[in-house]
Protein backbone atom coordinates (compact mmCIF):
# COMPACT_ATOMS: atom_id res chain seq x y z
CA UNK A 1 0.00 0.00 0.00
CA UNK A 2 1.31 3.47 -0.79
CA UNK A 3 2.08 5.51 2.34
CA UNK A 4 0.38 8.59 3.28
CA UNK A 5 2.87 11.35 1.70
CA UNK A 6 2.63 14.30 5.23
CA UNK A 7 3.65 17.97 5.43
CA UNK A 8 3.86 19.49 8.74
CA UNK A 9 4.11 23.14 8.97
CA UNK A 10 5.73 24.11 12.77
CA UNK A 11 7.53 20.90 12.82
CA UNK A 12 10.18 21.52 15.33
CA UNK A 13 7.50 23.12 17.78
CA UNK A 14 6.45 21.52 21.19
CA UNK A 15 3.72 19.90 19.79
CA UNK A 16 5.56 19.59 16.26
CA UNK A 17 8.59 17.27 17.21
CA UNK A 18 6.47 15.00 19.17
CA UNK A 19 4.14 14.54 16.05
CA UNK A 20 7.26 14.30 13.99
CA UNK A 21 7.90 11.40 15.59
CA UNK A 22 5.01 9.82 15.46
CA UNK A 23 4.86 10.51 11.79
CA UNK A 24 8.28 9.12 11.90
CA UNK A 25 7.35 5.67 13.36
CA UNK A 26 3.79 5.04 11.75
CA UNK A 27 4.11 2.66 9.20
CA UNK A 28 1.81 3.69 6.92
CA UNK A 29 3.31 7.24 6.64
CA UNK A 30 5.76 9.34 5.35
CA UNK A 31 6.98 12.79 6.31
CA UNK A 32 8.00 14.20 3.01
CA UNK A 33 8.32 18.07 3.92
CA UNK A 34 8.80 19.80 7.40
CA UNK A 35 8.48 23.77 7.84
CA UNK A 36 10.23 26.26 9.64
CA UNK A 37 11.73 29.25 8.96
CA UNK A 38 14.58 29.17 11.39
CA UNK A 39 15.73 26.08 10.53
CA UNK A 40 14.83 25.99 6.41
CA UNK A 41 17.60 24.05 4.63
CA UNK A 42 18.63 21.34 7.37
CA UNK A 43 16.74 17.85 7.70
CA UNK A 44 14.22 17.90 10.62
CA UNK A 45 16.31 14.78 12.25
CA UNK A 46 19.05 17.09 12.70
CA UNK A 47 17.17 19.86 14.54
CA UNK A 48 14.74 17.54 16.61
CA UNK A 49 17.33 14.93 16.92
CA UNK A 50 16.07 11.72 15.81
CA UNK A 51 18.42 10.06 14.08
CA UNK A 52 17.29 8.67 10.39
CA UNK A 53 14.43 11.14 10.00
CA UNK A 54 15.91 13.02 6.83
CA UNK A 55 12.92 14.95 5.96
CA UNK A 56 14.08 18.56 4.22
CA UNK A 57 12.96 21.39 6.13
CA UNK A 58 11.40 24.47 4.16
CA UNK A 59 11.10 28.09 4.66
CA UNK A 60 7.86 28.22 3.40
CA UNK A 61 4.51 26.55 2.70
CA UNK A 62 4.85 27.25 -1.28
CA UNK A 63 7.91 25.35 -1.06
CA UNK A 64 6.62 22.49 0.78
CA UNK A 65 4.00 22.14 -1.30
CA UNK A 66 6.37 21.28 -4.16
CA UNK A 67 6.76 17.58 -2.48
CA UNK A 68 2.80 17.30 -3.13
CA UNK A 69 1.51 16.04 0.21
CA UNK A 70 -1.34 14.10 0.83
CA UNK A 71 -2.00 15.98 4.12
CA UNK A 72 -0.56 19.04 5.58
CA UNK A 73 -0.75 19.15 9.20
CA UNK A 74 -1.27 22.93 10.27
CA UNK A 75 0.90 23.30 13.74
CA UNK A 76 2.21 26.82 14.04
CA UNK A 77 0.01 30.33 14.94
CA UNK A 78 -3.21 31.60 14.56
CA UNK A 79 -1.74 34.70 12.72
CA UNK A 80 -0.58 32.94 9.72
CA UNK A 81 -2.70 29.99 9.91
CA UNK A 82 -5.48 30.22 7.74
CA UNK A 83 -3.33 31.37 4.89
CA UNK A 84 -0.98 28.28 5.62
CA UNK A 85 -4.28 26.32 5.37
CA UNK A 86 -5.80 27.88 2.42
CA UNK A 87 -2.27 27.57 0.28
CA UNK A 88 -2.98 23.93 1.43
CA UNK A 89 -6.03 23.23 -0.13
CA UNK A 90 -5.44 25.02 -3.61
CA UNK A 91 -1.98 22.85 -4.05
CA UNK A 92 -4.12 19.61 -3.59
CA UNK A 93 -3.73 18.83 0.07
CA UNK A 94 -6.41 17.60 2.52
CA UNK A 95 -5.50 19.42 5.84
CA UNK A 96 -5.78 18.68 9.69
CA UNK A 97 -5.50 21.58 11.61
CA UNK A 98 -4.24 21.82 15.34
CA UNK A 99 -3.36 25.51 15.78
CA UNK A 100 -5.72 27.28 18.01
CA UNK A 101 -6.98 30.65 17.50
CA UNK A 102 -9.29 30.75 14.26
CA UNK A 103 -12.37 32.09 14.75
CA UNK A 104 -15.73 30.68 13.17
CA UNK A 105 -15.33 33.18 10.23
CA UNK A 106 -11.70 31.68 9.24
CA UNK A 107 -13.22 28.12 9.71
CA UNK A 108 -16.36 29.50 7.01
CA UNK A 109 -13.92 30.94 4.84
CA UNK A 110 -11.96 27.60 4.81
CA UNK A 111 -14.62 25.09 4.85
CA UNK A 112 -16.16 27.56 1.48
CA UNK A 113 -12.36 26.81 -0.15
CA UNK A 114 -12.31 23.04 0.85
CA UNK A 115 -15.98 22.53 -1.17
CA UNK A 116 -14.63 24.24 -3.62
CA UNK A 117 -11.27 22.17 -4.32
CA UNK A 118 -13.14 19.06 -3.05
CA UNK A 119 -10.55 18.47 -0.47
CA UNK A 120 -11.09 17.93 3.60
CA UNK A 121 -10.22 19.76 6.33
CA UNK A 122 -10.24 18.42 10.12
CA UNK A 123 -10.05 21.13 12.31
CA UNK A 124 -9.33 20.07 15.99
CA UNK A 125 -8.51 22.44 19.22
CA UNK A 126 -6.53 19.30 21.39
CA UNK A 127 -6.11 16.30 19.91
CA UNK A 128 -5.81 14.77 23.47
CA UNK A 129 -8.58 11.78 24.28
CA UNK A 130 -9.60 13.34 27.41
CA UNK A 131 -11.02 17.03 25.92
CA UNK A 132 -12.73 14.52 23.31
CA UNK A 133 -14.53 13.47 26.50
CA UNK A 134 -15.01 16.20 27.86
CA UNK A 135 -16.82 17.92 25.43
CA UNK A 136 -18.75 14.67 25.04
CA UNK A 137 -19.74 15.24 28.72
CA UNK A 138 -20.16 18.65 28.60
CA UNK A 139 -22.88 18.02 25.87
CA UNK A 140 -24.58 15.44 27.53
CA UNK A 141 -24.78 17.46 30.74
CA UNK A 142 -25.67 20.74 28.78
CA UNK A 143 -29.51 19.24 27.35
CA UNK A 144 -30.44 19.22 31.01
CA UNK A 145 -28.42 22.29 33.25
CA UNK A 146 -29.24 25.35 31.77
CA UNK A 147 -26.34 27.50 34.07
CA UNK A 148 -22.65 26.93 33.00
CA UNK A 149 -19.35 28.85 32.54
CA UNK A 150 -15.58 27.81 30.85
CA UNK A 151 -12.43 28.73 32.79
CA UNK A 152 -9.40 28.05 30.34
CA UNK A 153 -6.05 27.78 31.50
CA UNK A 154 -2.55 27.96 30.34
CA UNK A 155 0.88 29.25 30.34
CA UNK A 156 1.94 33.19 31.01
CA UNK A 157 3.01 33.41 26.96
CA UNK A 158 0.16 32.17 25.03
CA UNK A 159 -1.02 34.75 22.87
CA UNK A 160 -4.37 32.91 21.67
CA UNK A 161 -7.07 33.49 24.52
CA UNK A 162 -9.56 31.97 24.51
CA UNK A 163 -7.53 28.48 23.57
CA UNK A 164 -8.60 26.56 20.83
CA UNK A 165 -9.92 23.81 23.34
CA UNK A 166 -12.05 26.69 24.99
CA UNK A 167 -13.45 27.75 21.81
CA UNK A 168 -14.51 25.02 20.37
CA UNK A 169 -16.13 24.06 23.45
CA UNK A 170 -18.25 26.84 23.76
CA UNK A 171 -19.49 26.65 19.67
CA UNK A 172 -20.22 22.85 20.44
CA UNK A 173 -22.49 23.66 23.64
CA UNK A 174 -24.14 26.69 21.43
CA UNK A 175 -25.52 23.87 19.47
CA UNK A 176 -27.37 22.60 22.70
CA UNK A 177 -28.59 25.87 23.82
CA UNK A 178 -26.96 29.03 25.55
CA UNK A 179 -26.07 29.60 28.89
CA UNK A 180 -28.76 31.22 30.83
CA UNK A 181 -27.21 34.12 33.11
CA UNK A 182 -29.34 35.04 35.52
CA UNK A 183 -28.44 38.78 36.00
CA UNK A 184 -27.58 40.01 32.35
CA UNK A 185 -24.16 41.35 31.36
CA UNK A 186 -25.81 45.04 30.90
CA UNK A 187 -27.52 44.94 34.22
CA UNK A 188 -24.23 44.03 36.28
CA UNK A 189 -23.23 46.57 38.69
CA UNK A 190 -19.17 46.92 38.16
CA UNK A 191 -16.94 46.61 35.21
CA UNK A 192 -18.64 43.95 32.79
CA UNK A 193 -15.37 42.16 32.14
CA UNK A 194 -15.32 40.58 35.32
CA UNK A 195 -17.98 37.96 33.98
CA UNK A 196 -15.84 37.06 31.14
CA UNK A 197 -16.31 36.81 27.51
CA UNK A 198 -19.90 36.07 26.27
CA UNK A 199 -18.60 33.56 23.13
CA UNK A 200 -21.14 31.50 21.30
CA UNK A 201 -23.29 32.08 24.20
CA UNK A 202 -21.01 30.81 27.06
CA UNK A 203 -18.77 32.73 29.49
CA UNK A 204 -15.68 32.05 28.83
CA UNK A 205 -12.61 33.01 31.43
CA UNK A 206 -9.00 32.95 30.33
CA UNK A 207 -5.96 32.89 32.97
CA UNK A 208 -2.65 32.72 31.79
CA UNK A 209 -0.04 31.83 34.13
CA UNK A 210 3.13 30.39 35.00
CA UNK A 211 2.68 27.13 36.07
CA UNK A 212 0.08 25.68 33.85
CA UNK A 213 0.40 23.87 30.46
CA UNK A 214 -3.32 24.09 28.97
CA UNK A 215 -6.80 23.37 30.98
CA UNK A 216 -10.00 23.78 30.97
CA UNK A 217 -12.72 23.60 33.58
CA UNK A 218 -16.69 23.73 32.30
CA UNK A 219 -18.31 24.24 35.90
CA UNK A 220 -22.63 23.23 35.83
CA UNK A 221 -24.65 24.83 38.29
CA UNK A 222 -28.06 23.52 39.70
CA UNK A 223 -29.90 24.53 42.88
CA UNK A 224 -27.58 23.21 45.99
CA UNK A 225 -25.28 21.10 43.55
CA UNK A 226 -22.81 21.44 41.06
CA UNK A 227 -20.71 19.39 38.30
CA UNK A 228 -17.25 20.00 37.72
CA UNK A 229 -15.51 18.30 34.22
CA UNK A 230 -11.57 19.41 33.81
CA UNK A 231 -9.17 18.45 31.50
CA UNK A 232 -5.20 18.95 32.52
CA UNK A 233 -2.41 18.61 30.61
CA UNK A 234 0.86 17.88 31.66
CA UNK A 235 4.30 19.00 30.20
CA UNK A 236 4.86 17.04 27.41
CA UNK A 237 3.23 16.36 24.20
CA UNK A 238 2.85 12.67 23.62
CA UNK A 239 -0.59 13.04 24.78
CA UNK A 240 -1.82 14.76 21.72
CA UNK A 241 -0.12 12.52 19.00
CA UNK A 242 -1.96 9.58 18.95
CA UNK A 243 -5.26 11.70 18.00
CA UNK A 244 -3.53 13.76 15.76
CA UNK A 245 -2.35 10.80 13.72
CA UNK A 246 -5.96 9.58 13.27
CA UNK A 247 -6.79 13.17 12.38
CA UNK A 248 -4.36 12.53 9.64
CA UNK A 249 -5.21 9.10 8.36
CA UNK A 250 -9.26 10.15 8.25
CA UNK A 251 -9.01 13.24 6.76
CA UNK A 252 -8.46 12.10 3.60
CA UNK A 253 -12.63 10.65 3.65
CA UNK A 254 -13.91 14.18 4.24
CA UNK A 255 -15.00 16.87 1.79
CA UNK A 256 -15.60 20.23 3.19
CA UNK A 257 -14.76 20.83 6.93
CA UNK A 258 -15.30 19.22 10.00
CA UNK A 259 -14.93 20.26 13.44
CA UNK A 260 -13.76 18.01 16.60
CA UNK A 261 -11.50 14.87 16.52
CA UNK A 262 -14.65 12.87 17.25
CA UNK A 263 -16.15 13.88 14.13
CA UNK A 264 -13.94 10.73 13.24
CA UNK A 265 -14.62 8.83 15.90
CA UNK A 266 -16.84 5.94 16.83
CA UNK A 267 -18.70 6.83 20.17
């Protein structure tokens, strides 16, 4: 069978390397381009240090392209992502996306250009099994508690807030229904964003701190009770490569885009 030819665009990031390796290993796959512009004309086994990998890394995504992936694997920032994503799909790629960031506009823009080419795009905030459950939960327990808030945590230098895991969250439960608030945000007395961010009709709290990796909380509230469901991470990757290697071998059956790793997944 012909491997899966992969392109993965922030390579020799935190997530990146571990995925590299996992790309590496899988024996169905092949990493034929790696991107990053600090380390453009070395081989990513060099920079990451696994020894064998010989993968060219590229500057850019037009020159990546030129080893015409099956998949490019979107792992860098939201600032530059959708373009990465959208190069993608016009040079003949399907594309799973893990950067956070993009907002439901970028998602409509890309999901009009993936019709269009007839190509698929799996867009997934964490790739980790537990947020899959999570927001699985989180659904369930949204149909029948009609008071709930998001607190998403992570590290002092993350420039996306809310994360991606946070986001996507809060456009799944909008599907189920909004959160009801029982004293509206223009009837509070004191400054408004002390309640948060109203997004897709959640409230949504960011910290960003030393100490943390990325979490998220989605705290239920009933009369005299309460449910709790958190996600932590810890410090390395490993936990998000095993998803985003299914990401990459399904993505190739969709048309259009899809949101969620379990849009893939048999529950």
């Amino acid at each position: 069978m012909e491997k899966l030819r992969i392109c993965l665009a922030g390579a020799t990031g935190w997530a990146g390397s571990e995925l590299s390796r996992g790309v590496f290993e899988a024996s169905e796959m092949v990493l034929v381009a790696a991107i990053s512009r600090s380390h453009a004309g070395r081989t990513l086994g060099e920079v990451i240090g696994i020894e064998g990998l010989t993968t060219p890394v590229f500057a850019s995504v037009e020159e990546a392209l030129k080893t015409n992936p099956d998949v490019f694997v979107e792992y860098t920032k939201p600032d530059v992502a959708k373009q990465h994503v959208l190069d993608a799909l016009k040079g003949g790629a399907h594309v799973v996306i893990g950067t956070s960031g993009l907002t439901n506009e970028d998602y409509q823009e890309i999901n009009e250009v993936a019709l269009d080419v007839k190509r698929g795009v799996l867009a997934v905030g964490n790739f980790a099994l537990t947020v899959v459950l999570l927001q699985k939960f989180a659904e369930m327990a949204a149909r029948y508690i009609p008071h709930w808030e998001i607190i998403d945590y992570a590290h002092s230098e993350k420039v996306d807030a809310p994360s991606g895991t946070a986001r996507e969250l809060a456009n799944r439960l909008s599907k189920i229904q909004e959160s009801q608030l029982d004293v509206p945000l223009d009837e509070i007395e004191g400054p408004k964003e002390s309640r948060g961010v109203r997004l897709h009709g959640s409230q949504v709290h960011s910290i960003r701190l030393p100490g943390y990796v990325i979490s998220v909380d989605i705290v239920f509230g009933m009369t005299d009770q309460k449910l709790i469901l958190r996600h932590e991470s810890g410090s390395s990757a490993v936990p998000y490569v095993n998803g985003a290697l299914l990401a990459i071998r399904e993505v190739g059956k969709l048309v259009g885009l899809q949101r969620g790793l379990d849009s893939v997944m048999e529950f």
